[in-house]
Structures are given as C-alpha cells and as structure tokens.
C-alpha atoms as a PDB file:
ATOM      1  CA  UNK A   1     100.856  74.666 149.656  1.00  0.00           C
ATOM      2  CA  UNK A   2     104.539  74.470 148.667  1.00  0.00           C
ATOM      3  CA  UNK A   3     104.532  72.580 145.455  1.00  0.00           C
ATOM      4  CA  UNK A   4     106.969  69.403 145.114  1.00  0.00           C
ATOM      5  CA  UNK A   5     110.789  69.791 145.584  1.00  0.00           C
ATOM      6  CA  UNK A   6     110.291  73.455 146.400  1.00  0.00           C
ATOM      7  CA  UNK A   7     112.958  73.637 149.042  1.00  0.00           C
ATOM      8  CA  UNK A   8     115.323  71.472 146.952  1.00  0.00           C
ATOM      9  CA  UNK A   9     114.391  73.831 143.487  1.00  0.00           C
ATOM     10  CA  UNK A  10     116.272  76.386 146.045  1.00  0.00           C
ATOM     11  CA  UNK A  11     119.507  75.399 146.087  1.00  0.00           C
ATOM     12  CA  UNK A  12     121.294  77.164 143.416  1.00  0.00           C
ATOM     13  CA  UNK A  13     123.145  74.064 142.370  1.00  0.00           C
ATOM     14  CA  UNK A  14     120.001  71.961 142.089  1.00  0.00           C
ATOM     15  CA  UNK A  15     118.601  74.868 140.219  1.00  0.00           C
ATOM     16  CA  UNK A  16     121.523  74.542 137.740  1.00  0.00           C
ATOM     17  CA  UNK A  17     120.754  70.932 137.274  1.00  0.00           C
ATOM     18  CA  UNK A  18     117.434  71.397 136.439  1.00  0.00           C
ATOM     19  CA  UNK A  19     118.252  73.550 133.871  1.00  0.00           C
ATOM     20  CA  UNK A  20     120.897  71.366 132.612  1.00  0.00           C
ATOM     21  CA  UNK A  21     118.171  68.609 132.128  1.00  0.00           C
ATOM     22  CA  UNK A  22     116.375  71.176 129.596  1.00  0.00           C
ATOM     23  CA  UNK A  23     119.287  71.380 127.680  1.00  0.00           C
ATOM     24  CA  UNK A  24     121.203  74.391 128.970  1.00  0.00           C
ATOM     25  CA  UNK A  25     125.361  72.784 128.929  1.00  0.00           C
ATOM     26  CA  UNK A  26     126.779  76.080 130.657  1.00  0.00           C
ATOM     27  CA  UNK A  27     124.658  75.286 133.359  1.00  0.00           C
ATOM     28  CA  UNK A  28     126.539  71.691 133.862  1.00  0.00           C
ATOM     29  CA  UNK A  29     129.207  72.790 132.534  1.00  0.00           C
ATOM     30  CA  UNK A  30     129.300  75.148 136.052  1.00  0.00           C
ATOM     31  CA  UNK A  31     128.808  72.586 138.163  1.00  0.00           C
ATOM     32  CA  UNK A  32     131.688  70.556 136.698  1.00  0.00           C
ATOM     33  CA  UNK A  33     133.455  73.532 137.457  1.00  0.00           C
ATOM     34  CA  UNK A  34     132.174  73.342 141.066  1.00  0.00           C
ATOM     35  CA  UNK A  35     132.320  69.998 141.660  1.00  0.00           C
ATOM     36  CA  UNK A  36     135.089  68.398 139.904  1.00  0.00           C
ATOM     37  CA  UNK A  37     137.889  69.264 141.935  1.00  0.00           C
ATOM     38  CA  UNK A  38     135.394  67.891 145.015  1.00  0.00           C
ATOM     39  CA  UNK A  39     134.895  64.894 143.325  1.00  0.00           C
ATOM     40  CA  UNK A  40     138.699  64.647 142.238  1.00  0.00           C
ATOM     41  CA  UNK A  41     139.467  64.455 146.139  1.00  0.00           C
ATOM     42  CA  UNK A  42     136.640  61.654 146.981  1.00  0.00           C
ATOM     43  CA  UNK A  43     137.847  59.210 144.097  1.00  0.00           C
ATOM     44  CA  UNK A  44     141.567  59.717 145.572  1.00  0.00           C
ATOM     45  CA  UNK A  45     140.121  58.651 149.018  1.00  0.00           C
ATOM     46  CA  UNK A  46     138.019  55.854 147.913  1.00  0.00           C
ATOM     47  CA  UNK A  47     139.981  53.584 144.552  1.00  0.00           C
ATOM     48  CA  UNK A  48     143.683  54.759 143.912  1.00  0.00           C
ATOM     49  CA  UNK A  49     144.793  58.077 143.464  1.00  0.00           C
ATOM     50  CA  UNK A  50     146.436  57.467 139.888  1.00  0.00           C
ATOM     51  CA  UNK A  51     142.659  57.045 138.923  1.00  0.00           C
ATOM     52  CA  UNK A  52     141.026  59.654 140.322  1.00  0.00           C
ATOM     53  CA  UNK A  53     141.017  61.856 136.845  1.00  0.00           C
ATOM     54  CA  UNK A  54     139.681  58.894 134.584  1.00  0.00           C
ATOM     55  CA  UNK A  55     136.826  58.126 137.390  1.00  0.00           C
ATOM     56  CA  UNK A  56     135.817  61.824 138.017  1.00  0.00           C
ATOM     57  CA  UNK A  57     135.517  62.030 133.941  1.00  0.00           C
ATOM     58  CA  UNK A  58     133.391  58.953 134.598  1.00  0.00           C
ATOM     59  CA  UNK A  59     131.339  60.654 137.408  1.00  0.00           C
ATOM     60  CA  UNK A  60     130.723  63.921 135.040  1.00  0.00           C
ATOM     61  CA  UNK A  61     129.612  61.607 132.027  1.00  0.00           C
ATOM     62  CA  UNK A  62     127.378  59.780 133.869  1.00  0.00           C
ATOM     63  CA  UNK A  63     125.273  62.650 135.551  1.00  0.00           C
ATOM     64  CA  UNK A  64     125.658  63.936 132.279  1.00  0.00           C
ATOM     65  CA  UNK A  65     123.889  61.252 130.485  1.00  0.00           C
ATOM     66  CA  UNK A  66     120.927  61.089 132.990  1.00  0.00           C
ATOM     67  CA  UNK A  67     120.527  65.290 132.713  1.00  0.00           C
ATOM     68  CA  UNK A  68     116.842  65.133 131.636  1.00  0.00           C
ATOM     69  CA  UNK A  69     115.519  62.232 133.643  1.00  0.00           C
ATOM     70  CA  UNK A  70     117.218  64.380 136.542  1.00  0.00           C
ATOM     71  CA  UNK A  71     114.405  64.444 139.649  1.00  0.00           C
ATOM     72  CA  UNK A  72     115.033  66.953 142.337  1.00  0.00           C
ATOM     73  CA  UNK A  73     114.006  64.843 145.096  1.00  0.00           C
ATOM     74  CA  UNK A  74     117.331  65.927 147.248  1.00  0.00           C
ATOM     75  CA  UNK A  75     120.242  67.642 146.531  1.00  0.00           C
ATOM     76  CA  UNK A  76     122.300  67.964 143.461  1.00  0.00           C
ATOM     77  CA  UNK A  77     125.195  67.007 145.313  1.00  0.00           C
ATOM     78  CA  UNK A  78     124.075  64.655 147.222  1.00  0.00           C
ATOM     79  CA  UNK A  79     122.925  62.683 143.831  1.00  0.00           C
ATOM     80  CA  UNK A  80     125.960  63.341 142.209  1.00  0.00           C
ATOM     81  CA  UNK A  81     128.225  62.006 145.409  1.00  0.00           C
ATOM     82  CA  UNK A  82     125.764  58.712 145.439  1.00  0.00           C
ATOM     83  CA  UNK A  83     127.064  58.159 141.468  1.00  0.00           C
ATOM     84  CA  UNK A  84     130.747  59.417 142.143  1.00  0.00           C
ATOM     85  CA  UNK A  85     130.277  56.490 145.148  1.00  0.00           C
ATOM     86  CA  UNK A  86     129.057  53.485 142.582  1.00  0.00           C
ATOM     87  CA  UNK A  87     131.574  54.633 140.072  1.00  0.00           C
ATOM     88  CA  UNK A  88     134.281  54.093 142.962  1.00  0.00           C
ATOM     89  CA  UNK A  89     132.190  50.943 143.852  1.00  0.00           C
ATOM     90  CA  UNK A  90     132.396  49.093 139.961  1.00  0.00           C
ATOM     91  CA  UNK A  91     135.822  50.709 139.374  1.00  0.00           C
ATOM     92  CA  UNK A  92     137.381  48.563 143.116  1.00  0.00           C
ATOM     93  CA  UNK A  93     135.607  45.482 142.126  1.00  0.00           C
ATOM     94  CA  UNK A  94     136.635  45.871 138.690  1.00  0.00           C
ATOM     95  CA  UNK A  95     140.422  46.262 140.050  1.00  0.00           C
ATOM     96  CA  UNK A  96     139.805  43.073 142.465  1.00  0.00           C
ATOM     97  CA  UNK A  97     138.454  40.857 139.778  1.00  0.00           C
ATOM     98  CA  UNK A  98     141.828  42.009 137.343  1.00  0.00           C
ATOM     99  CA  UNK A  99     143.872  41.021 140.148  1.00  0.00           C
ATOM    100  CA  UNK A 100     142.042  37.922 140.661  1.00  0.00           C
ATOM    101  CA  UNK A 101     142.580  36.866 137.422  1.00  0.00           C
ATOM    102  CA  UNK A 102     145.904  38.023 136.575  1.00  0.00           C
ATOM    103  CA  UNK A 103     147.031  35.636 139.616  1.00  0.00           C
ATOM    104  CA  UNK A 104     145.233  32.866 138.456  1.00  0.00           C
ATOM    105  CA  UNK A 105     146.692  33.617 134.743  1.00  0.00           C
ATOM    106  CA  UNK A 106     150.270  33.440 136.059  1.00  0.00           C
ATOM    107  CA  UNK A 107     149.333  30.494 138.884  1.00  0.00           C
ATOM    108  CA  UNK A 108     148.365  28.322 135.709  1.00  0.00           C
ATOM    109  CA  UNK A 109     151.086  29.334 132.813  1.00  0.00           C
ATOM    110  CA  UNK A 110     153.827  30.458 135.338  1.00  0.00           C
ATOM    111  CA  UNK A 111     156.910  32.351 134.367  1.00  0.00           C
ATOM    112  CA  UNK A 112     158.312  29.251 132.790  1.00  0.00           C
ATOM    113  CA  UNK A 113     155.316  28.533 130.358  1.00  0.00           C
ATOM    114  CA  UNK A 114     156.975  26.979 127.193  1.00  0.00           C
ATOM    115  CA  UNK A 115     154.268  28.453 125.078  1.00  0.00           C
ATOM    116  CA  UNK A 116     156.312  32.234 126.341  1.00  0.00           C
ATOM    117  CA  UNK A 117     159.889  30.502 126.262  1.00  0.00           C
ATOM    118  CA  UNK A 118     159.135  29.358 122.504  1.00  0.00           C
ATOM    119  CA  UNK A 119     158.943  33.096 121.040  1.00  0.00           C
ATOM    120  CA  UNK A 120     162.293  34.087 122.790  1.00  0.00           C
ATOM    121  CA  UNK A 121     165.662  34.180 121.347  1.00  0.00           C
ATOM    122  CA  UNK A 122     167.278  30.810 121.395  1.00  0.00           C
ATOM    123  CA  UNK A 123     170.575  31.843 121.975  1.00  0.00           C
ATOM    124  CA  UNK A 124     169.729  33.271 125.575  1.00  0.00           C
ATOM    125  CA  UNK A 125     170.854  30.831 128.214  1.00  0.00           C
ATOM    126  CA  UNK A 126     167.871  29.609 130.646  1.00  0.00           C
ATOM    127  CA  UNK A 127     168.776  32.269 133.733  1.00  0.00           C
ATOM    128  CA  UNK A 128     168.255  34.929 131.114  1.00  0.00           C
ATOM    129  CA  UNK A 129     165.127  33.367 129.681  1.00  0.00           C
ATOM    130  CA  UNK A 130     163.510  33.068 133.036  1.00  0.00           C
ATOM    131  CA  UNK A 131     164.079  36.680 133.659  1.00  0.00           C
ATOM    132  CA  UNK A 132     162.695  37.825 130.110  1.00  0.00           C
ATOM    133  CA  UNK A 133     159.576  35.633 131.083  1.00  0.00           C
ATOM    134  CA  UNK A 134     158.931  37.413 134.537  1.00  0.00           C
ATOM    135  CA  UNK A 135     159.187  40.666 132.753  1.00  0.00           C
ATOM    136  CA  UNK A 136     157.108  39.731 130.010  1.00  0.00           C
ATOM    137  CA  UNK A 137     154.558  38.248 132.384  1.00  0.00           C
ATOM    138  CA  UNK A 138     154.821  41.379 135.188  1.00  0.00           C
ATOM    139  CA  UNK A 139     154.256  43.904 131.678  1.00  0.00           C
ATOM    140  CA  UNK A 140     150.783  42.168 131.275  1.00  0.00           C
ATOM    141  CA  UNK A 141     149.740  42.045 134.587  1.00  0.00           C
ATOM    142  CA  UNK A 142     150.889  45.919 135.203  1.00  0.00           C
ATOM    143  CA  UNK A 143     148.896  46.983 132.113  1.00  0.00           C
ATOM    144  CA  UNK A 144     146.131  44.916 133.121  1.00  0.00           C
ATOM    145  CA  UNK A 145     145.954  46.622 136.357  1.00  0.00           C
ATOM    146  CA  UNK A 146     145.790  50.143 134.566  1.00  0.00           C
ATOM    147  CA  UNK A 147     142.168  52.067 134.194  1.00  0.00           C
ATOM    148  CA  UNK A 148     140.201  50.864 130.827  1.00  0.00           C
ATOM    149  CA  UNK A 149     140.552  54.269 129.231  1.00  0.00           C
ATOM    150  CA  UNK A 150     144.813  54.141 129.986  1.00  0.00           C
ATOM    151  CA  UNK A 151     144.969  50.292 129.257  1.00  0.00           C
ATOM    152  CA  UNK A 152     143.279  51.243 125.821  1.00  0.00           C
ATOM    153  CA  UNK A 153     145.857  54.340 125.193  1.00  0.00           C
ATOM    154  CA  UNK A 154     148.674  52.148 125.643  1.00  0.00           C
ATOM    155  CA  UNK A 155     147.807  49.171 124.112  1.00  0.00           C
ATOM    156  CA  UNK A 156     146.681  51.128 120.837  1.00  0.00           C
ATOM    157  CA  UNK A 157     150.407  53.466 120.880  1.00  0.00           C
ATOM    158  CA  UNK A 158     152.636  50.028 121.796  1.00  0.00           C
ATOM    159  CA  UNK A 159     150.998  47.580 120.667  1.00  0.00           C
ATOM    160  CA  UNK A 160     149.115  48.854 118.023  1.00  0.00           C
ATOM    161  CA  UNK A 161     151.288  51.697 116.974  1.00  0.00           C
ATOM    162  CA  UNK A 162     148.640  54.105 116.870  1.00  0.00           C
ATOM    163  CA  UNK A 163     149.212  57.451 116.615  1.00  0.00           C
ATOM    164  CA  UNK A 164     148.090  60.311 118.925  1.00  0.00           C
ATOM    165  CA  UNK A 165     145.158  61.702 117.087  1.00  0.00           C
ATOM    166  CA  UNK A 166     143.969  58.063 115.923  1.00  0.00           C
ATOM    167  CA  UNK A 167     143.285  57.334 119.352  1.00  0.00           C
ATOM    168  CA  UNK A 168     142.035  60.209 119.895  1.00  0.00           C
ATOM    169  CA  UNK A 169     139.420  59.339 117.088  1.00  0.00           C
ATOM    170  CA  UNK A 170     138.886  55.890 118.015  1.00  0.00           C
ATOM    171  CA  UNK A 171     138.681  57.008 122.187  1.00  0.00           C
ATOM    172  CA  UNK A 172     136.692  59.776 121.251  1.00  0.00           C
ATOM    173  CA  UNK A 173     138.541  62.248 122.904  1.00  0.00           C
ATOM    174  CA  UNK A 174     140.869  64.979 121.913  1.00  0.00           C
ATOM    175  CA  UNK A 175     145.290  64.439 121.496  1.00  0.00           C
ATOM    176  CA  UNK A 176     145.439  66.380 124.810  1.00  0.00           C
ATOM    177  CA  UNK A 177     143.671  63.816 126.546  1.00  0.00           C
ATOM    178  CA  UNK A 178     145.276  60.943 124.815  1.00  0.00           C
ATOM    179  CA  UNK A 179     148.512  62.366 126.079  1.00  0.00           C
ATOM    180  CA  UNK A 180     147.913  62.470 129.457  1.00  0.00           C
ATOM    181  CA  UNK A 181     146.182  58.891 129.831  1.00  0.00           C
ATOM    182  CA  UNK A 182     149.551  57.950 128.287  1.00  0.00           C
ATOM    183  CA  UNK A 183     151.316  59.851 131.217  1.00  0.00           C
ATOM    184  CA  UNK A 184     149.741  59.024 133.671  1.00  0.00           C
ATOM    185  CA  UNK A 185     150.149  55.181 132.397  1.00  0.00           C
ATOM    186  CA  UNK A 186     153.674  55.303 132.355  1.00  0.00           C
ATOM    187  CA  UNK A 187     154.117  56.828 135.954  1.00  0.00           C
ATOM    188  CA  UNK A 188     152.129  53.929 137.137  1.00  0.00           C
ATOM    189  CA  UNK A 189     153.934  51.358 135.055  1.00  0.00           C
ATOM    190  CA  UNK A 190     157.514  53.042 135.929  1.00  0.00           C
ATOM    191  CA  UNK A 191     156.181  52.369 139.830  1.00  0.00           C
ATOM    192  CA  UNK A 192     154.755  48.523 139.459  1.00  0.00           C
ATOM    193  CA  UNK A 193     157.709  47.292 136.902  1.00  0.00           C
ATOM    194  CA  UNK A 194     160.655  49.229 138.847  1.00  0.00           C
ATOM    195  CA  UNK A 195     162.040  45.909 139.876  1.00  0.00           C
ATOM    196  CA  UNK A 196     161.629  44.594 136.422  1.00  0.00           C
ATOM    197  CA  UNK A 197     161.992  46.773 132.954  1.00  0.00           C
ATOM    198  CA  UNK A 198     162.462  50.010 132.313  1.00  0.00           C
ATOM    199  CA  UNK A 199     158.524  51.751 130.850  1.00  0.00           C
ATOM    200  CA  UNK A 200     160.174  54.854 129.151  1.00  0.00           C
END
C-alpha cells in the first residue's frame, strides 16, 4: 500500500518543501527562485502592477512562516498559488477600504477645511489657498493609497526624516530594499499627483 501523499512526495517541488519544513533554507530558497517570477506575474494580474514586488515578498514570507506545519496533501504550487490568491484577496480589500475612507475623509473636511487653511501662509490670496489645500489633501490620499511597506518608507524619509539605513533597521530590511520601496513610491505618486505637485 502506497503510504500517504506518496504521489504528491514525487513532485520535486513538493519534495523541496518538505525539506524546507525540516529546516533546509536552500531548499526554499530554490523555489523562490522558481516561483517568484510566476508569482510576480499573478499579483500583476490580480491587485495593481506597482504592487506586485511588495505582495510576492508577502507571498514568500508567508509560505515561509508556515514551512514546518507544511502538509503535502496537494501540490506545492498549488498551496502556494491558494496563499499568493488571499494575499491578492486582503491586499484589494485593503485598497477598497483606503479608498473608502479617504473619500469619506475629504467628503467631511473638504478642500476648504479651516482647520488646513489655518497652517497656511496668510499672505496667499484665497485662489491660491484653495489650490495649496487640494494638493495638500490629494498628497494624503496618494500616500494613503500606496502599499503599507512603501507608505511606511516614505512617511519615515519625508516626514520623519529618516535616513536610509534607519529604515532599513526599523523595516527590517536591508538599504537596497528601502531604496526601491522609495522608487517605486515616487513613480506611483509622480502618476496620481501629475495634475497637482511635483513628487521629486
């Protein structure tokens, strides 16, 4: 009698997984190489392209995390496509509940919120406020439409004036990484604020 799993132990990227799961990284660390540009190309299909990096990352840390509770009972790839689908899932509602909320943020406060109009300069004339309040107000809601892990890079280097490797400490990541969150960022921001500031 075949014992459990047997024709799922065969495939060689099952196999890998299993051994992952007893603590051997260059065996995931071959099926990232495998899979990640596979996975790349499903998140790009699925959620917007400008996140499909942060969300594969997301994919690879997951099935990463759940290596030695890993169970055979199909294909590797066909468990790692059902979490690369969920982590496309949380990251479209997550997007629709942002938008949700940015447009009820703006509905209520409006451009012409006094509490905005009260930090600006007093010698601008009230055309010129306006605008500086729809630019202020678009620069949230862009950045509030960005991935967590780019939202957190920016707010840390503009906001908090941050440097590259103390993100990198506090994100837990290397400079290299930090670097292109921050790219990537400011390509999306340059396309959303076009009409309204200039991101560089």
């Amino acid at each position: 009698m075949s014992p459990p799993f047997a024709c799922e132990i065969a495939d060689p990227d099952t196999q890998l997984m299993v051994s992952a799961g007893r603590g051997d990284d260059e065996a995931f660390a071959q099926l990232v190489r495998i899979y990640e540009p596979r996975i790349q190309g499903l998140m790009r299909s699925l959620v917007r392209a400008e996140l499909a990096e942060d969300l594969t990352q997301e994919v690879f840390l997951r099935a990463y995390r759940r290596r030695s509770h890993y169970v055979p009972a199909a294909l590797f790839s066909t468990w790692l496509y059902t979490i690369a689908r969920n982590v496309a899932s949380n990251a479209r509602r997550t997007l629709a509940r942002r938008h949700e909320t940015r447009a009820a943020d703006i509905a209520h406060d409006g451009p012409f919120a006094s509490a905005h109009l009260d930090r600006m300069d007093v010698a601008l004339t009230p055309p010129e406020r306006v605008a500086v309040a729809e630019s202020s107000q678009m620069v949230r809601l862009a950045i509030g439409l960005l991935s967590d892990r780019q939202r957190a890079a920016v707010e840390m280097f503009r906001f908090d004036n941050k440097s590259y490797s103390e993100i990198a400490k506090s994100m837990r990541t290397t400079q290299k990484a930090v670097k292109s969150l921050l790219s990537r960022a400011r390509a999306h921001l340059r396309v959303d604020l076009a009409p309204y500031v200039q991101c560089d």
